[in-house]
Protein backbone atom coordinates (compact mmCIF):
# COMPACT_ATOMS: atom_id res chain seq x y z
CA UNK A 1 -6.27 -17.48 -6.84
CA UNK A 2 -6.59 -15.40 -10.14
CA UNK A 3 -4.43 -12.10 -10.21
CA UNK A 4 -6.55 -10.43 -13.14
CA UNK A 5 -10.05 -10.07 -11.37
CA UNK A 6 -12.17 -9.46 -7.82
CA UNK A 7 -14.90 -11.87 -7.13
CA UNK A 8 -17.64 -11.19 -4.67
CA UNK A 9 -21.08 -10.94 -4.61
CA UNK A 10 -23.61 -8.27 -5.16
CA UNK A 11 -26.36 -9.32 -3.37
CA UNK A 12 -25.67 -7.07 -0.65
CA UNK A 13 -24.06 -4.16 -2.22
CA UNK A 14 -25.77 -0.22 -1.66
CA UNK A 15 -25.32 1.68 -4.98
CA UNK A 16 -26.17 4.67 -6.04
CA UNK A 17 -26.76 6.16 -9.28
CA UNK A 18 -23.74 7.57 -11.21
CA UNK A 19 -22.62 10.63 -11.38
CA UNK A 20 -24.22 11.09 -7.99
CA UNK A 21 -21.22 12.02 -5.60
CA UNK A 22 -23.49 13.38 -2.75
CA UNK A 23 -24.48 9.88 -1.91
CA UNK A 24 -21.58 8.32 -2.18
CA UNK A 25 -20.27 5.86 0.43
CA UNK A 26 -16.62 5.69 -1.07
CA UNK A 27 -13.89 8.32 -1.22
CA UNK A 28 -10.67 7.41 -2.44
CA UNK A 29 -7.79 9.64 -2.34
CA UNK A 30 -5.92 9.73 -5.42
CA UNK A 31 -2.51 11.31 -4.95
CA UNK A 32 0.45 11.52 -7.09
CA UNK A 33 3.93 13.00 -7.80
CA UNK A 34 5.27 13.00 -11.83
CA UNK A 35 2.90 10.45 -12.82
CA UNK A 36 1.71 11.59 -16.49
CA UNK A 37 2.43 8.36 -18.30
CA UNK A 38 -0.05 6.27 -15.87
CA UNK A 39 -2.58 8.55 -14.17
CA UNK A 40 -5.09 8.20 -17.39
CA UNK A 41 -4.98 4.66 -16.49
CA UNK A 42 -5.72 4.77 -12.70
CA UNK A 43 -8.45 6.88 -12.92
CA UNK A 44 -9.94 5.03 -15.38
CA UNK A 45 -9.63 1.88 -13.47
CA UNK A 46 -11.90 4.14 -10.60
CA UNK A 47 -14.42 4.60 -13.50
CA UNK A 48 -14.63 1.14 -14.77
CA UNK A 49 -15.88 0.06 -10.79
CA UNK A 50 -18.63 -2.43 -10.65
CA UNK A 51 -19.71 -0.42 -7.58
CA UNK A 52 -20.93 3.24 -8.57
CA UNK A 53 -20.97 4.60 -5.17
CA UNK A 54 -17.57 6.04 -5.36
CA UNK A 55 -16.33 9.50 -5.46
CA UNK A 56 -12.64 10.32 -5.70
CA UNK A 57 -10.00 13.77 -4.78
CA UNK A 58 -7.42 13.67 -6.88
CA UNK A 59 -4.20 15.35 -5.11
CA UNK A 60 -1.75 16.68 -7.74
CA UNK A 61 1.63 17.32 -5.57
CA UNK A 62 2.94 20.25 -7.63
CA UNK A 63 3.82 17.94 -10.93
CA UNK A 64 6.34 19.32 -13.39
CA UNK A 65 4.94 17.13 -15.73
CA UNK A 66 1.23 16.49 -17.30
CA UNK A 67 -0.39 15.26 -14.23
CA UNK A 68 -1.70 18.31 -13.00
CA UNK A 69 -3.69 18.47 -16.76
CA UNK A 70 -4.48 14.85 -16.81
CA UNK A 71 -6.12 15.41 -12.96
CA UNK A 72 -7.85 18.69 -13.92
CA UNK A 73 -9.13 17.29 -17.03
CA UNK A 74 -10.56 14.26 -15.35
CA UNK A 75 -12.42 16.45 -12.80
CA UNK A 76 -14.20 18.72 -15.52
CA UNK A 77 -15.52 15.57 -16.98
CA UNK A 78 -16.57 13.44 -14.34
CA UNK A 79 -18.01 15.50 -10.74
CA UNK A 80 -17.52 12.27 -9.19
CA UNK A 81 -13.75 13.31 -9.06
CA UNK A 82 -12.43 16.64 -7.07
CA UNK A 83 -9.41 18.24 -8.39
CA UNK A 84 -7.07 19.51 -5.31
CA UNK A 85 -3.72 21.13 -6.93
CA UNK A 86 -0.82 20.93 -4.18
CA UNK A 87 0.78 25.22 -4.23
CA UNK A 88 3.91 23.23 -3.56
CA UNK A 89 5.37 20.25 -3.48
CA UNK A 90 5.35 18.65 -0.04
CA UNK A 91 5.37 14.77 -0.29
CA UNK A 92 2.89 12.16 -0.40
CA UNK A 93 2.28 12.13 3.53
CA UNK A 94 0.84 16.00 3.02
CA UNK A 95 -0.94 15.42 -0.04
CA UNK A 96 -3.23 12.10 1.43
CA UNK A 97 -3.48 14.54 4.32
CA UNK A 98 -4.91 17.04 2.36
CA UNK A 99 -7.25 14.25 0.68
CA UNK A 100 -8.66 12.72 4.30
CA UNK A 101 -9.24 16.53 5.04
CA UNK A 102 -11.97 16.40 2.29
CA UNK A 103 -13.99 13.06 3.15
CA UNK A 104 -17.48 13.34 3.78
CA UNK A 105 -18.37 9.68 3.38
CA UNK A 106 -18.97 7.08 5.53
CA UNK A 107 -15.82 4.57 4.35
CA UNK A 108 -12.64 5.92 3.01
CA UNK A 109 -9.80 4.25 0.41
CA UNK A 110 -6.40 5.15 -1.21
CA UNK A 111 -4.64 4.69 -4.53
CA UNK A 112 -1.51 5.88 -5.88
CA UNK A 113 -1.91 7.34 -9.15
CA UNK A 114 0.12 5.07 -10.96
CA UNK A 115 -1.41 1.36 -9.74
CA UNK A 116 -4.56 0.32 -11.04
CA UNK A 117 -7.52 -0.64 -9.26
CA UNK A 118 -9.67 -4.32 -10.34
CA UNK A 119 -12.91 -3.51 -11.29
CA UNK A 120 -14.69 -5.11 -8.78
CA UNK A 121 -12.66 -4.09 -5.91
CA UNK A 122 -14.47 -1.68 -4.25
CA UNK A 123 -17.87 -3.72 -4.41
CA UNK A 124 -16.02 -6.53 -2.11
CA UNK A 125 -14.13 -3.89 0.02
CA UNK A 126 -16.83 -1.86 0.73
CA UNK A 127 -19.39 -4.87 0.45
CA UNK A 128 -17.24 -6.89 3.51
CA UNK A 129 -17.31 -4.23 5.93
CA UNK A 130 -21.02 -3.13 5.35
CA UNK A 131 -21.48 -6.81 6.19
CA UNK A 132 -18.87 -7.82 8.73
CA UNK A 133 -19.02 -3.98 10.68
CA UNK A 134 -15.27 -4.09 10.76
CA UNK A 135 -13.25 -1.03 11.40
CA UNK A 136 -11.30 -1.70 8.28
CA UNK A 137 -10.43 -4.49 5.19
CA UNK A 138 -7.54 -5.41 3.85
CA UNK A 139 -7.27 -6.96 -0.05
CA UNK A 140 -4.12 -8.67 -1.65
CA UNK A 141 -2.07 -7.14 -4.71
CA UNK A 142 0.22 -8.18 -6.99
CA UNK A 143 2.72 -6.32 -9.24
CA UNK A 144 2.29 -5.05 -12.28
CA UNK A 145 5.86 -4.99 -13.97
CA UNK A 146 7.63 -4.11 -16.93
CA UNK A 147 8.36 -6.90 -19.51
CA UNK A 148 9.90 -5.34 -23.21
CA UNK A 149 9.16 -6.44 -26.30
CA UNK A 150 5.47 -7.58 -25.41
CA UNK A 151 2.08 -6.53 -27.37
CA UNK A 152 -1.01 -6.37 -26.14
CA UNK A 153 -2.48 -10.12 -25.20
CA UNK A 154 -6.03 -10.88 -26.52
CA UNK A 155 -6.64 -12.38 -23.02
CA UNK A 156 -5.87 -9.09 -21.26
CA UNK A 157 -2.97 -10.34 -18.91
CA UNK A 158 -1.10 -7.92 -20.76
CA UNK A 159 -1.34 -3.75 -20.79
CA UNK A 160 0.57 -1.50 -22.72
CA UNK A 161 1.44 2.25 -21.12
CA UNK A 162 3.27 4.47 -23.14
CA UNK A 163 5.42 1.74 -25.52
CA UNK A 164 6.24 -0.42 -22.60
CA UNK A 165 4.05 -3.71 -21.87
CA UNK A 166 3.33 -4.98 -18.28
CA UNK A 167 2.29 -8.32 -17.02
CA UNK A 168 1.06 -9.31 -13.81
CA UNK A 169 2.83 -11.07 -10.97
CA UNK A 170 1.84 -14.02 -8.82
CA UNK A 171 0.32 -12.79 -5.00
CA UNK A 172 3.80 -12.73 -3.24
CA UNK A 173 4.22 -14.66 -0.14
CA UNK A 174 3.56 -12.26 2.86
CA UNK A 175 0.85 -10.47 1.01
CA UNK A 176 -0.69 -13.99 0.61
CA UNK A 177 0.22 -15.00 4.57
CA UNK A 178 -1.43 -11.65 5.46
CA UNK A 179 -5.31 -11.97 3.82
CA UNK A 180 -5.44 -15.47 2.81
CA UNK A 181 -7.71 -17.32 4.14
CA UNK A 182 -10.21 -15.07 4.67
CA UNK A 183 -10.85 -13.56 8.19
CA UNK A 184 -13.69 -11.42 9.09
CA UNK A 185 -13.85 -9.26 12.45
CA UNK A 186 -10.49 -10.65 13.23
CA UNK A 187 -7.67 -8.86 15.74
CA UNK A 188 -4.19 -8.58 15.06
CA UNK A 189 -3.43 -10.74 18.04
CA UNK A 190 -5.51 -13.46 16.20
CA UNK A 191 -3.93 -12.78 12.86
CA UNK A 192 -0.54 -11.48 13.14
CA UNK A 193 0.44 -11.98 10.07
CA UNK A 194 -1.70 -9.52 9.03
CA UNK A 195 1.32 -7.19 10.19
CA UNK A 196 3.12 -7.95 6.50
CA UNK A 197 0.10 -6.38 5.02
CA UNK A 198 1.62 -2.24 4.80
CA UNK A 199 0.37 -0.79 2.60
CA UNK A 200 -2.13 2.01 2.25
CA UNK A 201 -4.11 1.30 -1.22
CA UNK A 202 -5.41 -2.11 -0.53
CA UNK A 203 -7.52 -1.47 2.29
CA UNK A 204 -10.60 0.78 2.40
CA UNK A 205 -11.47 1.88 6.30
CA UNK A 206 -14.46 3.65 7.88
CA UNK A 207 -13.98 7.15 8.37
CA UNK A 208 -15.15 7.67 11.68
CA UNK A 209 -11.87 4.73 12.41
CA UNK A 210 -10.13 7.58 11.61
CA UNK A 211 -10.80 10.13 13.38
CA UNK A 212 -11.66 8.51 16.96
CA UNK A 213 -7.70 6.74 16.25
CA UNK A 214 -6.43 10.28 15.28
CA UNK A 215 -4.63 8.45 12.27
CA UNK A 216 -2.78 10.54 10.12
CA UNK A 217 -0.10 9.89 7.56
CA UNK A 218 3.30 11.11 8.55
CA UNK A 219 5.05 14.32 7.17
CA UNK A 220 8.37 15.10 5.76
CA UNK A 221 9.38 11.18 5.18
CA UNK A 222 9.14 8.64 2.98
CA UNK A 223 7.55 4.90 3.41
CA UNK A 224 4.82 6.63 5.65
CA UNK A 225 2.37 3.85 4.96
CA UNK A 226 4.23 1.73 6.74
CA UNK A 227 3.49 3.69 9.91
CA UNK A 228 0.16 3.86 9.30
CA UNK A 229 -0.46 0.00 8.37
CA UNK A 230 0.89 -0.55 11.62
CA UNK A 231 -1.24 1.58 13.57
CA UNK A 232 -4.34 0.75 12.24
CA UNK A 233 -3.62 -3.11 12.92
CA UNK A 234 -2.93 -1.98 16.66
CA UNK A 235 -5.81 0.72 17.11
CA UNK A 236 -8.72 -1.51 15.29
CA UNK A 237 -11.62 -3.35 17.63
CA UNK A 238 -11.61 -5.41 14.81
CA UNK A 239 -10.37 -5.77 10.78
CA UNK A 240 -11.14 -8.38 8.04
CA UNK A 241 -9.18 -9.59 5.68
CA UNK A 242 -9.69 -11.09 1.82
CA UNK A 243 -7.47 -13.18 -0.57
CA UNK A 244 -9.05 -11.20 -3.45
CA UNK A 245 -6.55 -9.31 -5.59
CA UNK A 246 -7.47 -5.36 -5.34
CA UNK A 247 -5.05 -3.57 -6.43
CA UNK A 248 -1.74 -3.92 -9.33
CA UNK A 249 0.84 -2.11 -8.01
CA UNK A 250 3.46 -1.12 -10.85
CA UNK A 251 7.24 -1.18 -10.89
CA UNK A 252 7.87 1.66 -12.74
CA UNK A 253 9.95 0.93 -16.20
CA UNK A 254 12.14 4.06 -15.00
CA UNK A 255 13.03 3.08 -11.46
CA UNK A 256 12.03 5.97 -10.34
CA UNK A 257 9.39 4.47 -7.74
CA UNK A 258 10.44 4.88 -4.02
CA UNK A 259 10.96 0.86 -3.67
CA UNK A 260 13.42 0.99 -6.85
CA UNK A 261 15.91 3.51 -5.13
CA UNK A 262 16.37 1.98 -2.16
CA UNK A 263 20.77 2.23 -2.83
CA UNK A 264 20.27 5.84 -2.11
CA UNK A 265 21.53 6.42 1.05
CA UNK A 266 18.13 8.80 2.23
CA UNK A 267 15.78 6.60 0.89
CA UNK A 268 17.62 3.98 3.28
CA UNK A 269 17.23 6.13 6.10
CA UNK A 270 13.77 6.81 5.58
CA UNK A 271 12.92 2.63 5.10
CA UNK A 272 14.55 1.79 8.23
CA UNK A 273 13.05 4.32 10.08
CA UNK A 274 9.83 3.53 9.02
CA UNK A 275 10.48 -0.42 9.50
CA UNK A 276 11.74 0.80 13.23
CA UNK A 277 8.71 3.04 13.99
CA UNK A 278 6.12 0.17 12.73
CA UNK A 279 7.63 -2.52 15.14
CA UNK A 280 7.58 0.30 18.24
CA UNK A 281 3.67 0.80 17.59
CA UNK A 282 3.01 -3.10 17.58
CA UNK A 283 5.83 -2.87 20.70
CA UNK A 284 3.84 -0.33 22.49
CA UNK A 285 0.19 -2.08 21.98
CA UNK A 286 1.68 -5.08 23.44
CA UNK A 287 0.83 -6.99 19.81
CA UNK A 288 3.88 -9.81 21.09
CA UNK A 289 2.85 -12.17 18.33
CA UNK A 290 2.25 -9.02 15.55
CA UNK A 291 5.99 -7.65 17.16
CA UNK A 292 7.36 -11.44 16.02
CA UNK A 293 5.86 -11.96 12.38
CA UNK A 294 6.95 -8.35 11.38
CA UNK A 295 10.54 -9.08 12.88
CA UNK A 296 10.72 -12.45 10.83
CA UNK A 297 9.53 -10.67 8.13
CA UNK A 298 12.33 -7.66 8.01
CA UNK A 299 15.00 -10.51 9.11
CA UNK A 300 14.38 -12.81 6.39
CA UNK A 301 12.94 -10.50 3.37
CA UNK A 302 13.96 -7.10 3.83
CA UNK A 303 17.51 -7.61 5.67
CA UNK A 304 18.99 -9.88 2.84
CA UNK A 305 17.96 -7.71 0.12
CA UNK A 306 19.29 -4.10 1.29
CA UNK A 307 22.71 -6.12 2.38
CA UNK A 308 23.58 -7.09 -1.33
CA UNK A 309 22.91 -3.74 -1.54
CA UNK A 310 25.30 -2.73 1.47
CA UNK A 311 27.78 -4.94 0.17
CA UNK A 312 29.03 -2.88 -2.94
CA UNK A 313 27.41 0.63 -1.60
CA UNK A 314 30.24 3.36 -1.64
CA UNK A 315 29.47 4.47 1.10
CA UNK A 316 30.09 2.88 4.66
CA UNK A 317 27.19 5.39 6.12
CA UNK A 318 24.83 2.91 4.45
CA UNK A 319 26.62 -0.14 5.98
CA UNK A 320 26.47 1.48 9.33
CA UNK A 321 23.16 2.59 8.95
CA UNK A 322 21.82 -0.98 7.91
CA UNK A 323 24.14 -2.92 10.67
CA UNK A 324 22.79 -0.46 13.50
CA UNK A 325 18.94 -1.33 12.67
CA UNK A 326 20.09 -5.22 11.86
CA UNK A 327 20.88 -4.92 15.57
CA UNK A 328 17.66 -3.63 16.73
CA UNK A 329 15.59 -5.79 15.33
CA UNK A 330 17.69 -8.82 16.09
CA UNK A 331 17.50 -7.86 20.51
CA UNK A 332 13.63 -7.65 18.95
CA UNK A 333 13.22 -10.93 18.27
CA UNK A 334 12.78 -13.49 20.40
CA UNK A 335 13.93 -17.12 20.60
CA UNK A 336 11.28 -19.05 18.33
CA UNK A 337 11.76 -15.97 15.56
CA UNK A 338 15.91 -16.11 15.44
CA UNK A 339 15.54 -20.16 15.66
CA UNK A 340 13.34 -19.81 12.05
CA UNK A 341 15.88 -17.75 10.09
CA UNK A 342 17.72 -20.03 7.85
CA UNK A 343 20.98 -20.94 8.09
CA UNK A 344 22.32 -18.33 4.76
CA UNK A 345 20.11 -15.51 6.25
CA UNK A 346 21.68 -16.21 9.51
CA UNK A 347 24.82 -15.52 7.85
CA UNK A 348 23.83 -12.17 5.89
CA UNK A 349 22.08 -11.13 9.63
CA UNK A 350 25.63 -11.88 11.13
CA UNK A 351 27.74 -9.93 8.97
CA UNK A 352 25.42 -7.29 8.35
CA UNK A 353 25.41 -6.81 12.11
CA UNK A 354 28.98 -5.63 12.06
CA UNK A 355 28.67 -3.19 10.13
């Protein structure tokens, strides 16, 4: 499967004309934090859509650097983007709050303002659920990192932000084990895999899922897509997903992302949490199979990696933390999951466990 492009048809696709966003049947909700360096980009990826149906409010959460200009700027050229300054800064849960607030349209995406959106995402999006009648679809993504010293290839696999070049990653495993093959009007008790899936800018939902599911983003805390992925698997009569790559999602050349500062103690906090509250949504719709996958997943992906982390922390607050929720989701899972972690995860699980 190619990383660098979105198949899918047009045959079936409603546009509109651009520049039109009365009749548009996309919002996306473009939020971001500090983001000068890649917003230009992101919003440009919005413009470049093969679909033209699109409109876009662009959520500036009180910036100290250009992105409040870059955002503004955007919106006084294009009317197809809405330009909604933050008064303060209140975290991204608020802002895409503050975004859903202002959809009038019949479907409803997000983006963070530093990924990029393929051109042709939003025609297969938009295009499976006009056909399938799903409540929502789910894409795949790969990562767009950081690699020095690199120009700009003729073949495009390559882009260059601000001196530093980035190349595109393969489709990681669970991202791959949650939309490929694809599913159409599926369940998440038919695909629970689909659990591994949490993120909030691959997928593009109806409104109207929405509001009858009283989904929100949560306030005050980070990883809050997390919640939300989960609760949209549980809540759905029925989601599809795609293999198609939708979005690059890039590793920031700073670390300053939320996923690149996971040794800060908070940040922990906030990822467990998060982790802990998906699994007690799945828990509470009686997903079993969805409760199991996500479980394996944590055990044998996200476990190992914050324990090498653990291991030289200086502080044994993030040991006990980590050991506490190792715990949890360990009396989580059941027989078959705990028989399927390898033998040197079963290790890290042990150790990390007493803690």
């Amino acid at each position: 499967m190619s990383t660098s492009r979105v198949s899918g048809s047009r045959a079936s696709m409603t546009t509109v004309p651009a520049g039109r966003p009365d009749a548009a049947l996309v919002t996306l909700v473009i939020a971001g934090f500090d983001v000068a360096p890649y917003a230009r980009e992101a919003l440009e990826s919005v413009q470049a859509q093969t679909f033209t149906g699109w409109r876009a409010i662009l959520i500036d959460d009180h910036s100290t650097d250009g992105t409040r200009e870059i955002f503004a700027k955007a919106a006084g050229s294009d009317n197809r983007f809405t330009f909604v300054p933050q008064p303060e800064r209140r975290g991204l849960g608020v802002a895409r709050n503050a975004g859903l607030d202002r959809v009038r349209t019949p479907f409803v995406g997000f983006l963070d303002a530093d990924d990029v959106l393929l051109p042709g995402a939003l025609e297969r999006l938009v295009g499976t659920l006009e056909r399938t009648g799903s409540d929502f679809v789910a894409g795949a993504y790969a990562r767009l990192r950081p690699r020095s010293g690199v120009e700009h290839d003729a073949d495009m696999s390559t882009t260059v932000i601000t001196g530093t070049a980035y190349e595109v990653g393969a489709v990681q495993s669970w991202v791959a084990a949650a939309t490929d093959p694809e599913r159409s009007a599926t369940t998440i008790d038919e695909h629970p895999e689909a659990s591994g899936n949490i993120v909030a800018w691959s997928k593009v939902s109806r409104t109207d899922f929405w509001v009858r599911s009283g989904l929100r983003f949560p306030e005050g805390r980070l990883y809050e897509d997390q919640v939300v992925a989960q609760a949209m698997y549980a809540r759905a009569r029925a989601f599809d997903v795609i293999p198609d790559v939708v979005v690059h999602w890039r590793v920031r050349p700073d670390g300053s992302s939320i996923t690149q500062r996971e040794a800060e103690l908070p940040v922990l906090r906030d990822a467990l949490d998060a982790m802990g509250a998906g699994l007690s949504i799945l828990r509470e719709a009686s997903a079993t199979r969805a409760v199991q996958a996500r479980a394996a997943l944590i055990l044998t992906m996200d476990v190992p990696r914050l324990a090498s982390i653990a291991r030289e922390h200086p502080e044994d607050a993030y040991r006990r933390a980590l050991g506490a929720f190792v715990r949890e989701v360990w009396d989580v899972a059941d027989e078959s999951t705990r028989g399927h972690v390898g033998r040197e995860t079963a290790i890290i699980i042990d150790a990390a466990s007493l803690w």
